[in-house]
C-alpha atoms as a PDB file:
ATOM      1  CA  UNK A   1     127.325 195.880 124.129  1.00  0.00           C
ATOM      2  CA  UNK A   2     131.102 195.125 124.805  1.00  0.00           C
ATOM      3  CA  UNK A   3     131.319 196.990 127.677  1.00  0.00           C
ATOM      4  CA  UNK A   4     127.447 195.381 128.842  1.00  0.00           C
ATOM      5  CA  UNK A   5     129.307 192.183 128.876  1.00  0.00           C
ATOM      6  CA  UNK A   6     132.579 192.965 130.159  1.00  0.00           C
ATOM      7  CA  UNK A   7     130.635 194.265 133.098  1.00  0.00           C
ATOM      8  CA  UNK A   8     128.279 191.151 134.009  1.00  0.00           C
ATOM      9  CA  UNK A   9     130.937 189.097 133.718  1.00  0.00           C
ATOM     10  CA  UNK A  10     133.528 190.837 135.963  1.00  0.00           C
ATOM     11  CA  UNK A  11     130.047 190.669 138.921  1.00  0.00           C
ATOM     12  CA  UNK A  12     129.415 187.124 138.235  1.00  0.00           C
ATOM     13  CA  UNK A  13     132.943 186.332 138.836  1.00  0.00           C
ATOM     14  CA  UNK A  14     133.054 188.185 142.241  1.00  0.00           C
ATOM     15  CA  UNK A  15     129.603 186.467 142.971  1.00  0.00           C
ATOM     16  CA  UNK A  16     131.190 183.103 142.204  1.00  0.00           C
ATOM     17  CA  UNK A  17     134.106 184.183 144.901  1.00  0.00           C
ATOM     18  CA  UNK A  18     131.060 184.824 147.102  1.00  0.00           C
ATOM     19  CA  UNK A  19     130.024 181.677 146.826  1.00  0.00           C
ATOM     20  CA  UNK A  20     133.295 179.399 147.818  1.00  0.00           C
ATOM     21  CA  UNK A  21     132.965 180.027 151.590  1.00  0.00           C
ATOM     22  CA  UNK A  22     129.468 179.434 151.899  1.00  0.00           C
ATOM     23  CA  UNK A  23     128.566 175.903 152.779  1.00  0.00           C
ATOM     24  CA  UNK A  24     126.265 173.801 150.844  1.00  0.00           C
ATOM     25  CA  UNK A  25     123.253 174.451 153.583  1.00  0.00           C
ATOM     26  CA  UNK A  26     123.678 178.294 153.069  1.00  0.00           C
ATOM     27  CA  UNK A  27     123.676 177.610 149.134  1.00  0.00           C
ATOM     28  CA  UNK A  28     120.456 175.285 149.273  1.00  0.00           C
ATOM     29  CA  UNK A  29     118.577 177.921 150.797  1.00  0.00           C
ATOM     30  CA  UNK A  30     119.517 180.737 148.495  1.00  0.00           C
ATOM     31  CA  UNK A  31     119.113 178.956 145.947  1.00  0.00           C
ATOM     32  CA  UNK A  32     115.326 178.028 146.749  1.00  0.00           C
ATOM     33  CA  UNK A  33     115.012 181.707 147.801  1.00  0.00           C
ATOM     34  CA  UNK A  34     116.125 182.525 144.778  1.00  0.00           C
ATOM     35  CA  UNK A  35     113.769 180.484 142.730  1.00  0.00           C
ATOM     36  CA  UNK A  36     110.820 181.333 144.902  1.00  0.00           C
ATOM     37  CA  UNK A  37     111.800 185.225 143.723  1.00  0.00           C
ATOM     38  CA  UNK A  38     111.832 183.921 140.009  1.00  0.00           C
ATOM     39  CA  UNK A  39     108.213 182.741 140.221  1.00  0.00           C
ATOM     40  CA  UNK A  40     106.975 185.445 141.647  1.00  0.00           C
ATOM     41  CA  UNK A  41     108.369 187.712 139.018  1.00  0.00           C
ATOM     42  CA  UNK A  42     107.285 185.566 136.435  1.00  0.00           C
ATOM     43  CA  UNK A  43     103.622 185.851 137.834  1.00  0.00           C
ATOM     44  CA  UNK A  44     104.187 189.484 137.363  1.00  0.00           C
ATOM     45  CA  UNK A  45     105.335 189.906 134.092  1.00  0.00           C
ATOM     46  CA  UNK A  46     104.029 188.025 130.654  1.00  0.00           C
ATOM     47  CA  UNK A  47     107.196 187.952 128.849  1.00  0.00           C
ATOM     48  CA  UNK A  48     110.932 189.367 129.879  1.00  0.00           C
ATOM     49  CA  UNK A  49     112.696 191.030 127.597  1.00  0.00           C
ATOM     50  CA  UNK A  50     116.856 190.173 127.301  1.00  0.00           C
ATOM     51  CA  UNK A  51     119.056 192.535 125.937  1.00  0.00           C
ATOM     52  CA  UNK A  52     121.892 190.934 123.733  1.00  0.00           C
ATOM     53  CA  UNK A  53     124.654 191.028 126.514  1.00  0.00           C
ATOM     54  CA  UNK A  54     122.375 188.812 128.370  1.00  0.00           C
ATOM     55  CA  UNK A  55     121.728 186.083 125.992  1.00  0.00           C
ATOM     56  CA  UNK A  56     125.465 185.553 125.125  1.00  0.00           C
ATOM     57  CA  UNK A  57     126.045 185.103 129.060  1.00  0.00           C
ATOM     58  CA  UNK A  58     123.877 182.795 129.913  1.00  0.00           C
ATOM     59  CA  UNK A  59     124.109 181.012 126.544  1.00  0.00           C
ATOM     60  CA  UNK A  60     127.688 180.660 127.363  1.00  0.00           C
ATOM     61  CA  UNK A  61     127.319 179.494 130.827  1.00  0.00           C
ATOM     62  CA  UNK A  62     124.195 177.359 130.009  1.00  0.00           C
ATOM     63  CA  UNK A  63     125.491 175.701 126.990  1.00  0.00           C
ATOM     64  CA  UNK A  64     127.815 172.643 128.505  1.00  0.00           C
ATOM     65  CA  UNK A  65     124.690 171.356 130.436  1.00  0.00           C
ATOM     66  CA  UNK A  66     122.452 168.583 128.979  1.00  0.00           C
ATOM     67  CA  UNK A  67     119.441 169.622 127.990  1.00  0.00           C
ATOM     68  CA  UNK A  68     117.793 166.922 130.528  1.00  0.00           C
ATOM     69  CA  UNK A  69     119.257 169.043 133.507  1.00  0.00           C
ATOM     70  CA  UNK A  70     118.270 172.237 131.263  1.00  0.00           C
ATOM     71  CA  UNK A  71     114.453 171.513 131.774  1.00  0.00           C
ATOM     72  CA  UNK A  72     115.086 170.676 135.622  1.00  0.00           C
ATOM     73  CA  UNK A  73     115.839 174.597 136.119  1.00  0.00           C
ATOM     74  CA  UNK A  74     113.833 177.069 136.479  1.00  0.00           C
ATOM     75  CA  UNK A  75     114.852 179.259 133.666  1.00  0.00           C
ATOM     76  CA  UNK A  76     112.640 182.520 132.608  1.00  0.00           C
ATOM     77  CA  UNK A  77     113.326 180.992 129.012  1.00  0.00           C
ATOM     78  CA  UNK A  78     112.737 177.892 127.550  1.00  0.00           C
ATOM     79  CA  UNK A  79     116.073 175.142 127.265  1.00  0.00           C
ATOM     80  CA  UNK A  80     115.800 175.517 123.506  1.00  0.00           C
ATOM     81  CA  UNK A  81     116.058 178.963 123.609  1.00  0.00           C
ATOM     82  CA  UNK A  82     118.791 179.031 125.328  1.00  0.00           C
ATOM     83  CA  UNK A  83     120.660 176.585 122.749  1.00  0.00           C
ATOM     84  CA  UNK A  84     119.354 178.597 120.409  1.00  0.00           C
ATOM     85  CA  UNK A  85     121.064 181.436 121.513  1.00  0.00           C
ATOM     86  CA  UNK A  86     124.718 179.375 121.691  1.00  0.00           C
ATOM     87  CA  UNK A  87     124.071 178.447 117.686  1.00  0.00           C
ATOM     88  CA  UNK A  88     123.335 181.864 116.625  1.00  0.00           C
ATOM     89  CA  UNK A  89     126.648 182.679 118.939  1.00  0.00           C
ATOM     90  CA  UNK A  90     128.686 180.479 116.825  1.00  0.00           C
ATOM     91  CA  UNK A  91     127.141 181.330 113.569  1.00  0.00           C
ATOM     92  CA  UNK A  92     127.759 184.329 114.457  1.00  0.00           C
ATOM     93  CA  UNK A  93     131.402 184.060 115.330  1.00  0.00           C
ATOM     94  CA  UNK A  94     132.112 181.604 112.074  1.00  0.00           C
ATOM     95  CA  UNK A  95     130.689 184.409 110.130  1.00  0.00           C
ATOM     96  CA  UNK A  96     132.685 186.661 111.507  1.00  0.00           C
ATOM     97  CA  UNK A  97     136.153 184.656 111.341  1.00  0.00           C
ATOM     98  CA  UNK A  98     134.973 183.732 107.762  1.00  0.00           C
ATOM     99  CA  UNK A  99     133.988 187.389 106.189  1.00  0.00           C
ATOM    100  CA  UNK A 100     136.461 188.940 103.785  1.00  0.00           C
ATOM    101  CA  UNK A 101     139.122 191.643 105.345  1.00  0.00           C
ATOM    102  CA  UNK A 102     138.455 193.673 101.863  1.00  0.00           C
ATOM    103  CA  UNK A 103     135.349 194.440 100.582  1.00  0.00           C
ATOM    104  CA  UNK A 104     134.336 193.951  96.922  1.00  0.00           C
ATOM    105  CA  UNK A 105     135.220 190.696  94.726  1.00  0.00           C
ATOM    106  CA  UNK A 106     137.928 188.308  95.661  1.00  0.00           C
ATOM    107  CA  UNK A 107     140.865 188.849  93.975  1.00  0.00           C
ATOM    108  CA  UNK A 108     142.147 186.591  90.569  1.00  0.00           C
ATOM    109  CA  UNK A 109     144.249 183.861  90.581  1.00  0.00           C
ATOM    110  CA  UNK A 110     147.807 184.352  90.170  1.00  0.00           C
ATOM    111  CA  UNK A 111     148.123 181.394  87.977  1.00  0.00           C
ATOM    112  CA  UNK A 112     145.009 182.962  86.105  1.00  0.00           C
ATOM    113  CA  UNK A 113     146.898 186.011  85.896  1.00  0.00           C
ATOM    114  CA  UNK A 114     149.859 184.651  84.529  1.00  0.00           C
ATOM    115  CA  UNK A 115     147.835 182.780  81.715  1.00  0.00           C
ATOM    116  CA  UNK A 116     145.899 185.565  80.807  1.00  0.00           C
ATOM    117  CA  UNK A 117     149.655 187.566  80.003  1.00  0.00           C
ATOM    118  CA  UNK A 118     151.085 184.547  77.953  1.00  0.00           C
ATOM    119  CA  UNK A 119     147.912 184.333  76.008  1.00  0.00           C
ATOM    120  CA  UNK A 120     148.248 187.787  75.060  1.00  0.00           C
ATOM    121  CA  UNK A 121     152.166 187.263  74.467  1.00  0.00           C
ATOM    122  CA  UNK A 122     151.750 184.275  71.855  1.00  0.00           C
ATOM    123  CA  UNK A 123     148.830 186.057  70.425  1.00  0.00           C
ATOM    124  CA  UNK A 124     149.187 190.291  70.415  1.00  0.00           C
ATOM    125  CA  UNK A 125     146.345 190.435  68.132  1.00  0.00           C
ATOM    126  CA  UNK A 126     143.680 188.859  70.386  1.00  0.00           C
ATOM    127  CA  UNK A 127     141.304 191.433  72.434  1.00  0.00           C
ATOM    128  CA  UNK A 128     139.951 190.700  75.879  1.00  0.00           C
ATOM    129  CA  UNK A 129     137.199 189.239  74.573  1.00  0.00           C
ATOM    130  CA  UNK A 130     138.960 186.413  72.344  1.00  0.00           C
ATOM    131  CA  UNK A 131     140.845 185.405  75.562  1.00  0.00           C
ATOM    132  CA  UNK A 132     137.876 185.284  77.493  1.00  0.00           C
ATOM    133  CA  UNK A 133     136.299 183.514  75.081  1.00  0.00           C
ATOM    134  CA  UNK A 134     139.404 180.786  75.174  1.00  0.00           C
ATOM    135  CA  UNK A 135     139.262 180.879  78.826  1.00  0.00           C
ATOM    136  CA  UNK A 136     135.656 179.812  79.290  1.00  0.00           C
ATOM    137  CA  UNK A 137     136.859 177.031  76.388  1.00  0.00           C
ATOM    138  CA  UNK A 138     139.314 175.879  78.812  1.00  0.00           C
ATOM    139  CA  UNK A 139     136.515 175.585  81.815  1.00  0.00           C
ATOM    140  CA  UNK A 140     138.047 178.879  83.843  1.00  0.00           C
ATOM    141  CA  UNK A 141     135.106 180.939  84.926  1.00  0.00           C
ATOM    142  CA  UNK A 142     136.374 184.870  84.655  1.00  0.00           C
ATOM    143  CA  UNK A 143     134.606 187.910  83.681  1.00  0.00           C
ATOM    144  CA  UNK A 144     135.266 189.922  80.503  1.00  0.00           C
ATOM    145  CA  UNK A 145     135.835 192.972  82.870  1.00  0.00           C
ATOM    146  CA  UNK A 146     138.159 191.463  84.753  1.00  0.00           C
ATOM    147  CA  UNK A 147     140.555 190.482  81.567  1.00  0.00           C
ATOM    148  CA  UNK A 148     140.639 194.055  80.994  1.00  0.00           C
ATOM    149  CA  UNK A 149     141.792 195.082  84.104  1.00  0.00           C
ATOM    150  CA  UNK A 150     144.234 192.399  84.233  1.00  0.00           C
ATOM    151  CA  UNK A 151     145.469 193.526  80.681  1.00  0.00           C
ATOM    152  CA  UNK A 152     144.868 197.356  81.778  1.00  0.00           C
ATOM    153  CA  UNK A 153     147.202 196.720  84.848  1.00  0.00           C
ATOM    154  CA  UNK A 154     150.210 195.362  82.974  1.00  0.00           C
ATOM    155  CA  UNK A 155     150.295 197.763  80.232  1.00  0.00           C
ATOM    156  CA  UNK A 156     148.788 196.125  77.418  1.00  0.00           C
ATOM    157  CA  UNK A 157     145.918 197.407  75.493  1.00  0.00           C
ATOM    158  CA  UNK A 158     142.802 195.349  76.039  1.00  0.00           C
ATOM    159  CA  UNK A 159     140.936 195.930  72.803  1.00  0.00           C
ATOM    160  CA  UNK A 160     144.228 196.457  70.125  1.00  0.00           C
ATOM    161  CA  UNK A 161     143.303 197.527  66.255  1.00  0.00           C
ATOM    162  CA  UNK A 162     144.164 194.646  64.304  1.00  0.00           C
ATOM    163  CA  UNK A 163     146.191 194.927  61.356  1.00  0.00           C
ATOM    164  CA  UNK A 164     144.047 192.574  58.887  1.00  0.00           C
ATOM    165  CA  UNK A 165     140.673 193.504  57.362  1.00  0.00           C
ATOM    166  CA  UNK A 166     137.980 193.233  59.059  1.00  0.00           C
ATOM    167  CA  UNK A 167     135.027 190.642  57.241  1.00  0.00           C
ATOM    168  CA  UNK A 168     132.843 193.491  56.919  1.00  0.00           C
ATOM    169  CA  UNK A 169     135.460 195.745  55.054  1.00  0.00           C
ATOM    170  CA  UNK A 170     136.189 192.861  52.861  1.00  0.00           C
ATOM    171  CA  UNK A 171     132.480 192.327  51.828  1.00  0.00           C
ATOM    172  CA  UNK A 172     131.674 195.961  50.552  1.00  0.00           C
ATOM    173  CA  UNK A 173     135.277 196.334  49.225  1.00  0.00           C
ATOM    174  CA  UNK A 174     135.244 193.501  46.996  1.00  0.00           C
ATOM    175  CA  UNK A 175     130.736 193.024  46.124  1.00  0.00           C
ATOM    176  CA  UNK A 176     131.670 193.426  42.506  1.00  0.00           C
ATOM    177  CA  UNK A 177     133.815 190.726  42.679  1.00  0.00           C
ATOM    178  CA  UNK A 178     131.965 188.275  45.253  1.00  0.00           C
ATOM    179  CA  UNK A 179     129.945 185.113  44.660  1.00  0.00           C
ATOM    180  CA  UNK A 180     127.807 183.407  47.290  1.00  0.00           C
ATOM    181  CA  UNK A 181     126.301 179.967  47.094  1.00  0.00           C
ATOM    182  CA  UNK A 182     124.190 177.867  49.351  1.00  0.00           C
ATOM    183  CA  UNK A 183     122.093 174.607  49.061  1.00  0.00           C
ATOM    184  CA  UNK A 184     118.949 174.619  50.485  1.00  0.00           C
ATOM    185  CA  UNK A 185     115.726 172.161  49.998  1.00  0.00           C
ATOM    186  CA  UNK A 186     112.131 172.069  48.919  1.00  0.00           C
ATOM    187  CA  UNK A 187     109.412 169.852  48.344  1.00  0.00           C
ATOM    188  CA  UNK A 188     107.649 169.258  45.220  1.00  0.00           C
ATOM    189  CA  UNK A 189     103.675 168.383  44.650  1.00  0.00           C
ATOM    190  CA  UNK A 190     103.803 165.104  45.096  1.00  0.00           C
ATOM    191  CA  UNK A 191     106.255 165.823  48.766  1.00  0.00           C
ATOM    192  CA  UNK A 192     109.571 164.553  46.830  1.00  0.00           C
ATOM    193  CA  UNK A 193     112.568 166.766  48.814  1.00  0.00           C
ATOM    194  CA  UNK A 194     114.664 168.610  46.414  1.00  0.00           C
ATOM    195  CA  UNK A 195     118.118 169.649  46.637  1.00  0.00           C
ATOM    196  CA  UNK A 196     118.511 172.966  44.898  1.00  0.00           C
ATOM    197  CA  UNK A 197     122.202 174.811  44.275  1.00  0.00           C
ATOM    198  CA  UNK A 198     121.798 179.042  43.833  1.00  0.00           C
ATOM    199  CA  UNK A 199     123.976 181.506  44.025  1.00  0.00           C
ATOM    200  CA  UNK A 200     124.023 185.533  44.081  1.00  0.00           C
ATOM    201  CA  UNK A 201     126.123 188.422  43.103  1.00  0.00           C
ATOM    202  CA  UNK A 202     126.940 190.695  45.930  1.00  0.00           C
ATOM    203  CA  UNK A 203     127.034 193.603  43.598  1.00  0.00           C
ATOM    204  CA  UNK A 204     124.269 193.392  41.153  1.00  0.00           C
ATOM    205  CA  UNK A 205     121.971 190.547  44.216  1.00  0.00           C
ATOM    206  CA  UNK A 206     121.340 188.930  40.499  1.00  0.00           C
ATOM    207  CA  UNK A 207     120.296 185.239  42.469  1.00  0.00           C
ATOM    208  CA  UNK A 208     121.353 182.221  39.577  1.00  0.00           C
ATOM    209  CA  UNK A 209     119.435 178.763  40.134  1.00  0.00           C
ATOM    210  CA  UNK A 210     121.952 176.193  38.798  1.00  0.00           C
ATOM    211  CA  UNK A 211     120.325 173.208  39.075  1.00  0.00           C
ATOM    212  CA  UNK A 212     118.168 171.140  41.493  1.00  0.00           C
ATOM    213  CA  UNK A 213     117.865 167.239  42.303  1.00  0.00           C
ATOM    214  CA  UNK A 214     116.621 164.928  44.573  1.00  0.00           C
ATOM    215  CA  UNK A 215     119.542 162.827  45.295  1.00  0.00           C
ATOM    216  CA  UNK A 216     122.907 165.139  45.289  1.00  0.00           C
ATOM    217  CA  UNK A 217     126.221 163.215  43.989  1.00  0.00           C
ATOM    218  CA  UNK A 218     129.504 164.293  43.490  1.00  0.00           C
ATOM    219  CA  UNK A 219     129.700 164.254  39.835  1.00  0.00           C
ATOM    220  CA  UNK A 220     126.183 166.403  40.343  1.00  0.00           C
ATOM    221  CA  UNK A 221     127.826 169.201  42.069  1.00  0.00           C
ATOM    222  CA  UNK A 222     131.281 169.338  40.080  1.00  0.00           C
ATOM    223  CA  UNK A 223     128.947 169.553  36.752  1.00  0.00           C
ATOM    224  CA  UNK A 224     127.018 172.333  38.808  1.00  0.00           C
ATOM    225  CA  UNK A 225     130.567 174.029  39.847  1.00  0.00           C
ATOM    226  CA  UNK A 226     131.182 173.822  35.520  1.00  0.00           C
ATOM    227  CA  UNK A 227     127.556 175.416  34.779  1.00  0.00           C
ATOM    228  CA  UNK A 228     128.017 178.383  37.099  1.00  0.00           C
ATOM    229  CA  UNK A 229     131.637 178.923  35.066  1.00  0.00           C
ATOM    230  CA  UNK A 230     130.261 178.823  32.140  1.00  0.00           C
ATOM    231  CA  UNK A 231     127.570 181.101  33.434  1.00  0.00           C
ATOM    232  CA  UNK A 232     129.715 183.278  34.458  1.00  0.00           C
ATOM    233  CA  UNK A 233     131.928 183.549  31.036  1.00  0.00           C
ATOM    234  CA  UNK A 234     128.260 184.376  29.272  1.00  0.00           C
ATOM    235  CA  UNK A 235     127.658 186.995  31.670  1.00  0.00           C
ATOM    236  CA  UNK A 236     130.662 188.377  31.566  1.00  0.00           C
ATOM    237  CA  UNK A 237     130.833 188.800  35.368  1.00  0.00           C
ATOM    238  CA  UNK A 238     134.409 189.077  36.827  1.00  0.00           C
ATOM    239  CA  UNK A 239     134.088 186.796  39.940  1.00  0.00           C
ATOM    240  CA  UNK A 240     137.191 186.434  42.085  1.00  0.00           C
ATOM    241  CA  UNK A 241     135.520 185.132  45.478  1.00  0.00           C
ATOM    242  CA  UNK A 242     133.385 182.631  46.272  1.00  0.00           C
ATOM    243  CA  UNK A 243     131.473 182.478  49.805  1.00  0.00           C
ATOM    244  CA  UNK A 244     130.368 179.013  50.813  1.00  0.00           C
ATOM    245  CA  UNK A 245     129.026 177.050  53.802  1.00  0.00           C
ATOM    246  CA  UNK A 246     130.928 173.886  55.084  1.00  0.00           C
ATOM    247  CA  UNK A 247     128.132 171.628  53.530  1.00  0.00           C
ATOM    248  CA  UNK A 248     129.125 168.315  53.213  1.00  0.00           C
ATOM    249  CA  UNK A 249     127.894 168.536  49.233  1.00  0.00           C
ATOM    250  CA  UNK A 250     130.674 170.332  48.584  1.00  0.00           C
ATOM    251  CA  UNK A 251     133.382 168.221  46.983  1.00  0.00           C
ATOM    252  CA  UNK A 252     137.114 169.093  46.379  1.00  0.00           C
ATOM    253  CA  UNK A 253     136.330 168.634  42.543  1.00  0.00           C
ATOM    254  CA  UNK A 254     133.667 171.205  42.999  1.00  0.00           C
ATOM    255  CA  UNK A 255     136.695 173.632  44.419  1.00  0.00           C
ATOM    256  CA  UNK A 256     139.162 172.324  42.064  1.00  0.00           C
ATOM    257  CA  UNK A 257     136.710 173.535  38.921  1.00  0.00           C
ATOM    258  CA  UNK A 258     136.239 176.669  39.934  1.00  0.00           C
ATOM    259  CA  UNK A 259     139.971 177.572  41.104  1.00  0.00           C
ATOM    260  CA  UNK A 260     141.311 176.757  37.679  1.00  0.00           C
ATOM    261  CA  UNK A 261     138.673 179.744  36.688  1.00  0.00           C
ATOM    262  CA  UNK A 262     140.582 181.815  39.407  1.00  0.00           C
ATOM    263  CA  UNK A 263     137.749 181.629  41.995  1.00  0.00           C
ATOM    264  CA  UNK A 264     139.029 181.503  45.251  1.00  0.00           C
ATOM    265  CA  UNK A 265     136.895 179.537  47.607  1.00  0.00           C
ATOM    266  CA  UNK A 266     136.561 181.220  51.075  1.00  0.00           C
ATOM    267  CA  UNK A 267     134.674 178.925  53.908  1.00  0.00           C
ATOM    268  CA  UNK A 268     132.468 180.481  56.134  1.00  0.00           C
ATOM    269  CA  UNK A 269     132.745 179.762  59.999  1.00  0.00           C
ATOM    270  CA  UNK A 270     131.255 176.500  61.764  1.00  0.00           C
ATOM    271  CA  UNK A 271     127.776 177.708  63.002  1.00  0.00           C
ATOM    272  CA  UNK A 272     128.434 181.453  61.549  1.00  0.00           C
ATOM    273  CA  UNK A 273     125.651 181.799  59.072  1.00  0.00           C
ATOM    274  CA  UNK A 274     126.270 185.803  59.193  1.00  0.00           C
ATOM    275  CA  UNK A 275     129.185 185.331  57.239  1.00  0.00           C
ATOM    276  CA  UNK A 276     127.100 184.466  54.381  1.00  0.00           C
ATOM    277  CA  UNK A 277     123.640 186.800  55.417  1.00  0.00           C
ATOM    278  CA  UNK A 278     123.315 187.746  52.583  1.00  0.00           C
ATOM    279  CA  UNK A 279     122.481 184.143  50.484  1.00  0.00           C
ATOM    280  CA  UNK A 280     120.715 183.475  53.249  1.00  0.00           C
ATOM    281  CA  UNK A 281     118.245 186.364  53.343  1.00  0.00           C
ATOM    282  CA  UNK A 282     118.277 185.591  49.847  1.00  0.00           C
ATOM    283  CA  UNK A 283     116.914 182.163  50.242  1.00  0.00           C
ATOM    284  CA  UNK A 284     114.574 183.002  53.122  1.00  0.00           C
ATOM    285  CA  UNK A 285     112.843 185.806  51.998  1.00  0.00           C
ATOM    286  CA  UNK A 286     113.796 187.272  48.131  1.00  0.00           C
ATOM    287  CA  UNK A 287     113.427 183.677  46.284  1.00  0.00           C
ATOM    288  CA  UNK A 288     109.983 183.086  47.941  1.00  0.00           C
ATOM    289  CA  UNK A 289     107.552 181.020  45.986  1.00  0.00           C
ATOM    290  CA  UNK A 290     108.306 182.232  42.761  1.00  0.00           C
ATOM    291  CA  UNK A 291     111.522 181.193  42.936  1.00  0.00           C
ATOM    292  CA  UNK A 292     110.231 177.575  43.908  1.00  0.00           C
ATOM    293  CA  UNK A 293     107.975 176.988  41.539  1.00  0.00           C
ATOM    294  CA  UNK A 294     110.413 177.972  38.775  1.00  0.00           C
ATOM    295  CA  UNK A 295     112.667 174.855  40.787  1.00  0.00           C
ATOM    296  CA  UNK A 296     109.463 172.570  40.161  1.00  0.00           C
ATOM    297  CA  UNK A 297     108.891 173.488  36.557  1.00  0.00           C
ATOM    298  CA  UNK A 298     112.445 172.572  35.995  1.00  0.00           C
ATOM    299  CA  UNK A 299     112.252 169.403  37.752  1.00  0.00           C
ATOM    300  CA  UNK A 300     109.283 168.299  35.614  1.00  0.00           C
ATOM    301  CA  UNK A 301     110.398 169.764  32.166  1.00  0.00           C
ATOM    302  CA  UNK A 302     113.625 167.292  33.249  1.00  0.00           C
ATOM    303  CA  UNK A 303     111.973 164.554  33.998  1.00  0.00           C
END
C-alpha cells in the first residue's frame, strides 16, 4: 500500500511539471478531453472500484476545496465521499498517534505505587486485599491483582500469616465459654411490637429468653444484664465472653453489670452480622413460633 502511494504520487508530481509549460488554451482542452473520457467510462461501468492508495490521494488533494467547487467537478465519486475519505484519514492517523507503544494495561501510578509501599510499611499485617479495600475508601480505582504485583515486585509478601487469632479460631476455641445475645421484635395478638432480649450458649446452643417489653429503657436492660447473671450462677455455666451487636439498647450499665461478673463484652462489626451467625440463625430459624408464643404467654401472665 506504501509503496502504491509512494508511486502515484512521485507520477502526479512529474504530471504537474508537465503541466507548467502548457498554456491555459492547451490545459482547457485537455481538460474537457479529459472529462469527455470520464463520461464515457462512467457509461461503461456501474460502479468503480478504488483501491486504498487511491482514496488517500485524492482525499488529500481534494480535501482543501469547498465542497461548492467539489460538486462543480466531475468526480467518479460523490463530494461527500470524498470528505469522507479525509475523516476516516485523520481518524485514522489520531488513532494511530494515540494507540499505546506496549500492549496490555497501562502501567500504575508512581504516586499509587509509592502509597501502596507505605501502607504496607505502617501496617505489615495488612494483606493485599485490606489495602485495596482502603484504597477504594480513599476513591483510587486499582485492582486487587495489581496490589499483588506491586507488593510481589518489591519483595513483600502479599497475603502475610497474621500473628493474632483468627475470629473463627476464637469461636470454636472458647464455645464453652461464649455467650451471645441479640434483641429482636415480635408482635403480639392484638399487633403490640415487642422487644424481646435472648441469648445462647455456644457450647451447649441452650437459647435463654430473659425478658421481653414493649417499650425498652435503660433501667430495663441493666435489670435484664442482672437476670442473665443470676441465670448464669443457677446454671452454673462458666461464661467469660459475651458477643453482642452495636444496638443502641445496649447501655454502659448493661456492660458495667456483667464485667463485675468477669464477662467481657466483645462488639461485633458495623454491618457484620456473621460475627454473631450463630444468635442469629438462632432467632431466624431455631426459636420459630414456639419460641414466640412462649414471649406472648409471658407478656400476658405479666400484665
Amino acid at each position: 500500500m506504501l509503496l502504491r502511494l509512494l508511486y502515484l504520487t512521485l507520477t502526479n508530481v512529474f504530471a504537474l511539471l508537465r503541466l507548467l509549460p502548457m498554456s491555459d488554451t492547451d490545459k482547457n482542452v485537455e481538460i474537457l478531453t479529459l472529462r469527455h473520457q470520464l463520461a464515457v467510462l462512467q457509461r461503461q461501468v456501474a460502479k468503480p472500484r478504488l483501491t486504498p492508495p487511491d482514496r488517500i490521494f485524492l482525499a488529500a488533494l481534494l480535501h482543501r476545496l469547498p465542497r461548492t467547487t467539489l460538486r462543480r467537478l466531475h468526480l467518479i465519486v460523490s463530494p461527500d465521499t470524498v470528505l469522507r475519505w479525509h475523516r476516516d484519514l485523520l481518524h485514522g492517523r489520531h488513532a494511530n498517534a494515540s494507540r499505546r507503544k506496549r500492549p496490555g494495561r497501562p502501567p500504575t501510578h508512581r504516586s499509587t505505587q509509592t502509597l501502596i509501599l507505605r501502607i504496607v510499611r505502617e501496617n505489615p499485617s495488612w494483606g493485599y486485599r485490606r489495602i485495596h479495600g482502603e484504597l477504594a475508601t480513599l476513591g483510587i480505582k486499582v485492582a486487587p491483582s495489581t496490589v499483588w504485583e506491586i507488593l510481589q515486585h518489591n519483595g513483600i509478601d502479599p497475603a502475610p500469616q497474621c500473628d493474632r487469632q483468627t475470629w473463627t479460631t476464637f469461636l470454636r476455641g472458647q464455645a464453652h465459654a461464649i455467650l451471645a445475645a441479640d434483641f429482636f421484635e415480635t408482635r403480639t395478638l392484638t399487633g403490640a411490637r415487642l422487644h424481646v432480649f435472648a441469648a445462647i450458649e455456644h457450647a451447649t446452643r441452650r437459647i435463654r429468653v430473659l425478658g421481653a417489653t414493649a417499650h425498652p429503657t435503660a433501667a430495663w436492660t441493666t435489670q435484664l444484664a442482672r437476670n442473665l447473671a443470676m441465670d448464669l450462677h443457677g446454671a452454673g455455666a462458666t461464661v467469660k465472653y459475651l458477643i453482642r451487636d452495636r444496638d443502641r439498647r445496649y447501655t454502659d450499665a448493661f456492660d458495667a453489670v456483667l464485667e463485675d461478673e468477669g464477662v467481657a463484652i466483645i462488639k461485633t462489626g458495623i454491618r457484620i452480622p456473621r460475627m454473631n451467625a450463630l444468635m442469629e440463625e438462632a432467632v431466624a430459624r431455631r426459636i420459630g413460633v414456639r419460641l414466640v408464643h412462649l414471649i406472648r404467654d409471658l407478656h400476658f401472665r405479666s400484665g
